[in-house]
N, C-alpha and C. Protein backbone atom coordinates (compact mmCIF):
# COMPACT_ATOMS: atom_id res chain seq x y z
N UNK A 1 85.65 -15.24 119.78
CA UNK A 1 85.66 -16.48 119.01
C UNK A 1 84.27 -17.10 118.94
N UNK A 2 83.79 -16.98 120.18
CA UNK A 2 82.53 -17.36 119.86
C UNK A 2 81.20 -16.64 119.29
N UNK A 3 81.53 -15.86 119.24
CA UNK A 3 80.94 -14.52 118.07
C UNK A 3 81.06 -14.57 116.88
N UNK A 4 82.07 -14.96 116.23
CA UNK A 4 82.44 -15.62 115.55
C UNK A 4 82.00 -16.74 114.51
N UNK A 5 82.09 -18.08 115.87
CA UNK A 5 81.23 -18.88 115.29
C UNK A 5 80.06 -18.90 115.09
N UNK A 6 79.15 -18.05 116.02
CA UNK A 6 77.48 -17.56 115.92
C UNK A 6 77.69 -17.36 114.64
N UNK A 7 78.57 -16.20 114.12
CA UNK A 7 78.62 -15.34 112.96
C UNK A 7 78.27 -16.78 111.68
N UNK A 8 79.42 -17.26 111.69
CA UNK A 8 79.67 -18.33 110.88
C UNK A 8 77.99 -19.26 110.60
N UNK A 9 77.74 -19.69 111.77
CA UNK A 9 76.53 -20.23 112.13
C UNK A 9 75.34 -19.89 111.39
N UNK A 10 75.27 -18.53 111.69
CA UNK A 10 74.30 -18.22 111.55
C UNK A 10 74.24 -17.70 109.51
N UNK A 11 75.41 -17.37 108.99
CA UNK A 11 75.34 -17.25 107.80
C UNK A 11 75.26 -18.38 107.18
N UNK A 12 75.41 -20.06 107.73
CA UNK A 12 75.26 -21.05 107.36
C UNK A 12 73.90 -21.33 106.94
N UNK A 13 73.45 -20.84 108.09
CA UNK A 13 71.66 -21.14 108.33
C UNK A 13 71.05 -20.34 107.35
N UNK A 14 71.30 -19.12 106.86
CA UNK A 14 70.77 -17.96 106.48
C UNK A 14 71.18 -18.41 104.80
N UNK A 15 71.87 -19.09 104.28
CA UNK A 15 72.77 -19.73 103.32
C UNK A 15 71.44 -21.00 102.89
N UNK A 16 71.56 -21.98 103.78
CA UNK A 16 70.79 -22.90 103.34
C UNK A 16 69.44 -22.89 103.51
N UNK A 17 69.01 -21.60 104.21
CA UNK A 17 67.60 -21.18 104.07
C UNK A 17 67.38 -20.53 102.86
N UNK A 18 68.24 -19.52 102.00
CA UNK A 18 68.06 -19.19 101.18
C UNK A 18 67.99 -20.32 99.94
N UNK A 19 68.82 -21.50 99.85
CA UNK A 19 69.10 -22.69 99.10
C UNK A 19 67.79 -23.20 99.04
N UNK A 20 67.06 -23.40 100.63
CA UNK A 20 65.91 -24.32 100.59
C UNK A 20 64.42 -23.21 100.06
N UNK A 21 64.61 -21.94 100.17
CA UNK A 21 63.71 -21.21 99.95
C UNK A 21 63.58 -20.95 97.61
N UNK A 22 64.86 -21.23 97.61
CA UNK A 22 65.15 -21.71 96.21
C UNK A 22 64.45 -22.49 95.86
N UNK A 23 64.76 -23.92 96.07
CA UNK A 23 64.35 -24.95 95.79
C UNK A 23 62.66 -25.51 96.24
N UNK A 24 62.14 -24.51 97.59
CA UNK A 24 60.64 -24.28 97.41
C UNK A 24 59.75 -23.08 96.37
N UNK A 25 60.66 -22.86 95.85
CA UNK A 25 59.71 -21.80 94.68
C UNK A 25 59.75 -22.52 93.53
N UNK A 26 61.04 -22.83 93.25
CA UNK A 26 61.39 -23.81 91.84
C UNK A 26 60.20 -25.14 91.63
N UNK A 27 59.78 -25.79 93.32
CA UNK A 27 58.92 -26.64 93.44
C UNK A 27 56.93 -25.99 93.22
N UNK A 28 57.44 -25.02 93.53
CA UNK A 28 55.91 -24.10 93.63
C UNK A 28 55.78 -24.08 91.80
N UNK A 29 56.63 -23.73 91.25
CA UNK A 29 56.53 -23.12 89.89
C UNK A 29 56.03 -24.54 89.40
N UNK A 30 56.96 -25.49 89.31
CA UNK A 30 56.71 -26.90 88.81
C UNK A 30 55.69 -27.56 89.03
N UNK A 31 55.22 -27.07 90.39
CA UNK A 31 53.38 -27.53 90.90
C UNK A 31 52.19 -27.17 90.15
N UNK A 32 52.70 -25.38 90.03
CA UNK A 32 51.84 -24.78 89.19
C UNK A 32 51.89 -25.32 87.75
N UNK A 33 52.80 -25.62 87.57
CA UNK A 33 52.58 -26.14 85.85
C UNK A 33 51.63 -27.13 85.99
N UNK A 34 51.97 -28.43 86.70
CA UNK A 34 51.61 -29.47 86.94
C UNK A 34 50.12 -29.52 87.31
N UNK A 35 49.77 -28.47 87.84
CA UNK A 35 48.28 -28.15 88.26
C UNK A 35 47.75 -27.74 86.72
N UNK A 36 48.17 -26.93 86.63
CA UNK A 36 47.61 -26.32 84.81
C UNK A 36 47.49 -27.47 83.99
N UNK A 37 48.37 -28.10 83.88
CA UNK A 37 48.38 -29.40 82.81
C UNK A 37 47.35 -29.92 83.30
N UNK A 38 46.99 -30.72 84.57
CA UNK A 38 46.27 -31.57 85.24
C UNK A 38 44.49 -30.97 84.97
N UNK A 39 44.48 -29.75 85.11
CA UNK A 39 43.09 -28.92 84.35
C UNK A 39 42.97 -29.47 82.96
N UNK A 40 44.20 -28.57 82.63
CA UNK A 40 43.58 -28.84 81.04
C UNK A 40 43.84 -30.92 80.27
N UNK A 41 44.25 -31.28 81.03
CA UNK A 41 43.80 -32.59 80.87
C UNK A 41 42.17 -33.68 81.34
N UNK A 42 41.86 -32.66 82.77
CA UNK A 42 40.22 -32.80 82.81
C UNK A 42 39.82 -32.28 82.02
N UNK A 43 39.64 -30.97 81.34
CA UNK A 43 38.98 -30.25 80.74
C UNK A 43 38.79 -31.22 79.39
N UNK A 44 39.97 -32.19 78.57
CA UNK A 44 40.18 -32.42 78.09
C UNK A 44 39.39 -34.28 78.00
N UNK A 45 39.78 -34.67 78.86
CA UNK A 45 38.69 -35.91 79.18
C UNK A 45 37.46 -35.66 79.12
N UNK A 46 36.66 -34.12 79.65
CA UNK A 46 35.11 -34.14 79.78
C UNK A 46 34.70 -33.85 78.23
N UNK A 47 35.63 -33.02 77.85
CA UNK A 47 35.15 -32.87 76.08
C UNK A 47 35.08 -34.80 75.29
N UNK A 48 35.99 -35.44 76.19
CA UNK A 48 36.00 -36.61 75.08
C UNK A 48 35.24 -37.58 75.77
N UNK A 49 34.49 -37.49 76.75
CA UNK A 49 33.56 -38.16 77.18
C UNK A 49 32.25 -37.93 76.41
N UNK A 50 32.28 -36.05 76.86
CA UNK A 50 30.96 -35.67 75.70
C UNK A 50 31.03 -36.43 74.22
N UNK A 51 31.90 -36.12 73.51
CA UNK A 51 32.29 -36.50 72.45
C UNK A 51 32.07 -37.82 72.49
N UNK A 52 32.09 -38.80 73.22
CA UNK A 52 31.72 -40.59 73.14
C UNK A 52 30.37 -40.90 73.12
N UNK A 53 29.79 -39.29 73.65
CA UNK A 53 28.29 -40.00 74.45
C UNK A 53 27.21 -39.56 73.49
N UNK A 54 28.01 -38.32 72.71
CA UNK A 54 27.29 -38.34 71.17
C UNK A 54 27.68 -38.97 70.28
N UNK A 55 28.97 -40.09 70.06
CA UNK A 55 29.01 -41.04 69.12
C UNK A 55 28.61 -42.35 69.73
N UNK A 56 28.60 -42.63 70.99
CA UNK A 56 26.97 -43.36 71.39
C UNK A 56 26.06 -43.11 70.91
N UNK A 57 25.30 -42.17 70.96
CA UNK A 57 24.04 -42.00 70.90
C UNK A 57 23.85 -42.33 68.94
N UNK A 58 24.96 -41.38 68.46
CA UNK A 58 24.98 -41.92 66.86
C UNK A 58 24.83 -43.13 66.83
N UNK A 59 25.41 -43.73 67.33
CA UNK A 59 26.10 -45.19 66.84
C UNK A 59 24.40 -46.43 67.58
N UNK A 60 23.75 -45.72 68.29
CA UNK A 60 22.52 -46.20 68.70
C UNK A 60 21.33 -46.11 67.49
N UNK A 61 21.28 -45.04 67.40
CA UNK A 61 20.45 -44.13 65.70
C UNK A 61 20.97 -45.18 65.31
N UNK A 62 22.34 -45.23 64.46
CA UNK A 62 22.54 -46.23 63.01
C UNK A 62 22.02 -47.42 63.45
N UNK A 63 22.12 -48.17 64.36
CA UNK A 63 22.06 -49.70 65.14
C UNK A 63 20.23 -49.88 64.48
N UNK A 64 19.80 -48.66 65.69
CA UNK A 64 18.03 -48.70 65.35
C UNK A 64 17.88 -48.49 63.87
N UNK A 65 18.47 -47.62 63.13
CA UNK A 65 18.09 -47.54 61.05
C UNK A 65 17.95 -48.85 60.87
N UNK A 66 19.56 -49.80 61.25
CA UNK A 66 20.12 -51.47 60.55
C UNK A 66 18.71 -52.05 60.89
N UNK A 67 18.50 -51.71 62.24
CA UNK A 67 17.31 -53.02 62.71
C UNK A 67 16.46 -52.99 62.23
N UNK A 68 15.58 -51.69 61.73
CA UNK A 68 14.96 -51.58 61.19
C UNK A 68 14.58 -51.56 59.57
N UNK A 69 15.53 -51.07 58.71
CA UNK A 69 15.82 -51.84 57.22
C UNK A 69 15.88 -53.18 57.35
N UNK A 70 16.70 -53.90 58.22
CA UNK A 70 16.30 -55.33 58.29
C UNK A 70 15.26 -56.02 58.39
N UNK A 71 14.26 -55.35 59.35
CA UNK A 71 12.88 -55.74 59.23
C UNK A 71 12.27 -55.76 58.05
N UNK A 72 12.14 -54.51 57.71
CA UNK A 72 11.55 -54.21 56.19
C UNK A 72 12.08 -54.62 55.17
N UNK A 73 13.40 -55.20 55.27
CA UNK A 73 14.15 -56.07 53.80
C UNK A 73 13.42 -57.59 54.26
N UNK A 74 13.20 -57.85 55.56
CA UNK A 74 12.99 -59.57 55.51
C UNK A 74 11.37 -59.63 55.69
N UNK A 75 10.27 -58.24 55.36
CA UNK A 75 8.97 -58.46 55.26
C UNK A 75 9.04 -58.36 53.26
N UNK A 76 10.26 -57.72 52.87
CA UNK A 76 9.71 -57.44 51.11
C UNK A 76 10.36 -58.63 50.74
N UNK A 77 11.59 -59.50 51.26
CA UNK A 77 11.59 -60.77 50.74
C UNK A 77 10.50 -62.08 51.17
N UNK A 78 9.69 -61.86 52.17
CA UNK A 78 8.50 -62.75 52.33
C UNK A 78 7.33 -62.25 51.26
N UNK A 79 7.71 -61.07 51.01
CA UNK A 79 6.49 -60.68 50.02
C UNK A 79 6.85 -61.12 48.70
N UNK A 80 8.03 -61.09 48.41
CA UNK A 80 8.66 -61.33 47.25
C UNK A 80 8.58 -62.75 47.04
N UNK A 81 8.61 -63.80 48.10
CA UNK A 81 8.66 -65.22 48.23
C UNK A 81 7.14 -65.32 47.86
N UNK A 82 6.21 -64.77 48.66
CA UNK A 82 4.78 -65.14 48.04
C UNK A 82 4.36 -64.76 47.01
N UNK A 83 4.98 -63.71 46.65
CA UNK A 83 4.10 -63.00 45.05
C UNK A 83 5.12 -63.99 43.90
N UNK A 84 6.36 -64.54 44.21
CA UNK A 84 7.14 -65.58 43.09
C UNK A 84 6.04 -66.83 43.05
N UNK A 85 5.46 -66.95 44.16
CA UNK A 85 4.59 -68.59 44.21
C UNK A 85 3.44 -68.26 43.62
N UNK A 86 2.42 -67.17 43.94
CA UNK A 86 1.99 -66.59 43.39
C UNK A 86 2.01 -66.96 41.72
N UNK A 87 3.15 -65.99 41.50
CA UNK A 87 3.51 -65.65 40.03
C UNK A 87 3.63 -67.48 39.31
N UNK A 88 4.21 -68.12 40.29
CA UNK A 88 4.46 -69.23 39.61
C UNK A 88 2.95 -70.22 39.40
N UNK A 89 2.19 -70.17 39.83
CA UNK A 89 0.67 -70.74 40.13
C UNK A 89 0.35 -70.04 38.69
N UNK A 90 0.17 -68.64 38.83
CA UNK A 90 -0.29 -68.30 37.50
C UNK A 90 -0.12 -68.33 36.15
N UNK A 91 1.65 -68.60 36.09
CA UNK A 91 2.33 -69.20 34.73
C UNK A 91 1.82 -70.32 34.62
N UNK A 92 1.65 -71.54 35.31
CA UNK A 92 1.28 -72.71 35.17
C UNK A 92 -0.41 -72.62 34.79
N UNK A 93 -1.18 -72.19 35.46
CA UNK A 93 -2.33 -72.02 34.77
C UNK A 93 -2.32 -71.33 33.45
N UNK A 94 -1.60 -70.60 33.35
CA UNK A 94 -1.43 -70.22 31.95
C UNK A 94 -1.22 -71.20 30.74
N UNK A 95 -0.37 -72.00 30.96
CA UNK A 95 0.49 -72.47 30.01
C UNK A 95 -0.18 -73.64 30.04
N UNK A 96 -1.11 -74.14 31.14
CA UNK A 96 -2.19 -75.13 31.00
C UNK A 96 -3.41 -74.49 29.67
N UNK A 97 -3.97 -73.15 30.55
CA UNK A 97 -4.76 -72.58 29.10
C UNK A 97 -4.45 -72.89 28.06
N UNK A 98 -2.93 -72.23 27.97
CA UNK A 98 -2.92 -71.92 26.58
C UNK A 98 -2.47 -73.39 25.89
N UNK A 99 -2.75 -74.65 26.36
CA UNK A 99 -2.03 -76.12 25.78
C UNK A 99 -3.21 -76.62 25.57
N UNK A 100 -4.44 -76.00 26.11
CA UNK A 100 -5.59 -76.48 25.89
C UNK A 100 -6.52 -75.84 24.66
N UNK A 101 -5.83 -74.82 24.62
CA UNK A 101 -6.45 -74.25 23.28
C UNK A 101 -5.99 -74.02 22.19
N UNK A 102 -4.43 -74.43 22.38
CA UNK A 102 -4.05 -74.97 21.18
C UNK A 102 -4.08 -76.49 20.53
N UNK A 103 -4.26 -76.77 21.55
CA UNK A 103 -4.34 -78.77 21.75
C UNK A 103 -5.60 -79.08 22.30
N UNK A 104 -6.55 -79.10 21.46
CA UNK A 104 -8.05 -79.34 22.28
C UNK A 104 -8.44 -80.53 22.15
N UNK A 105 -7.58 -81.38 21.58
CA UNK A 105 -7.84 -82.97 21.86
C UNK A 105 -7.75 -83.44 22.80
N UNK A 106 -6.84 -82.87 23.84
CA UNK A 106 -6.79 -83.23 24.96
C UNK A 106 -7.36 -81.95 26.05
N UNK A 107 -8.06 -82.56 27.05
CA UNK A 107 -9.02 -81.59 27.76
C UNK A 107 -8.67 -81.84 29.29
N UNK A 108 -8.20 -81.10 29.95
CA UNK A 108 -7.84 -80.44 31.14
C UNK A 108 -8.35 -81.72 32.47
N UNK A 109 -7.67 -82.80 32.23
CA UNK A 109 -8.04 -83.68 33.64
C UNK A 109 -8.84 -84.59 33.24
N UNK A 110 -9.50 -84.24 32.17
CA UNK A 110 -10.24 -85.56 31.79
C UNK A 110 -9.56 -86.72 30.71
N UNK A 111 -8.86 -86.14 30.36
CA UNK A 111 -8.25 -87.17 28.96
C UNK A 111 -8.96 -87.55 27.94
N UNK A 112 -10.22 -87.04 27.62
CA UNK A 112 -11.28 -87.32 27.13
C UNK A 112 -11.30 -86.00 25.33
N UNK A 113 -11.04 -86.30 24.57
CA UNK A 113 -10.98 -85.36 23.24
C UNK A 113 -11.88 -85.01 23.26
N UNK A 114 -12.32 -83.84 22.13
CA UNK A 114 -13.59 -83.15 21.85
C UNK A 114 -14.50 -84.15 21.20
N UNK A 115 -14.64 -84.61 20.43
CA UNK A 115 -15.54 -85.57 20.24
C UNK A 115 -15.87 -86.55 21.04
N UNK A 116 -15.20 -86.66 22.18
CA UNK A 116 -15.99 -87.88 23.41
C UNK A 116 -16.66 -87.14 24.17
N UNK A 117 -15.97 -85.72 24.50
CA UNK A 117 -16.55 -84.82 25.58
C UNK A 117 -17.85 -84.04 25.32
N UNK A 118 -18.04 -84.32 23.62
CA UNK A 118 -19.40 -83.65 23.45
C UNK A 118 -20.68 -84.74 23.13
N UNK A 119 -19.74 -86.08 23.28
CA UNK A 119 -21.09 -86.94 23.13
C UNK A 119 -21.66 -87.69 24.38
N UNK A 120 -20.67 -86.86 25.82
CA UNK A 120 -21.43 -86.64 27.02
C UNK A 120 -22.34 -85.76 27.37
């Protein structure tokens, strides 16, 4: 009888060792996946890090182009502001000329007509 129960015993043991030796491979397999995924998800972050650190670096380039067209758009509108004042100085002397030589009775600051100005 008690041979028996060893018997019993021991196919119990031999039973739920096989159960637990199951359920450590099933866990091994599931690790291994879990490891594989876990790679190819680093693998997968370092590509998209690279990938950030050259659309950094782009995104630095365009920044430096902006700053720099900006410079050079706000030196050709100061140029543009002086050559309009410029331009505008010279219409006005113009249009002084040309009022004086069509209108020579009256003479440029003096108020004085051609016949007063030549009997100075």
């Amino acid at each position: 009888s008690s041979g028996i129960n060893a018997e019993y015993g021991l196919l119990q043991y031999e039973k739920q060792l096989s159960e637990k030796s199951g359920e450590l491979e099933h866990c091994q397999k599931r690790l291994d996946v879990i490891e594989e995924e876990v790679y190819t998800l680093r693998k997968r972050v370092e590509e998209l890090k690279k990938e950030l650190s050259t659309r950094e670096d782009e995104v630095d380039l365009r920044n430096n182009q902006v700053r720099k067209l900006q410079r050079s758009l706000d030196e050709c509108t100061e140029q543009n502001e002086v050559l309009q004042a410029q331009n505008s100085s010279l219409e006005l002397r113009l249009r002084q000329r040309t009022d004086a030589m069509f209108n020579p009775t009256q003479r440029r600051g003096t108020g004085l007509s051609d016949a007063e100005s030549e009997d100075e």
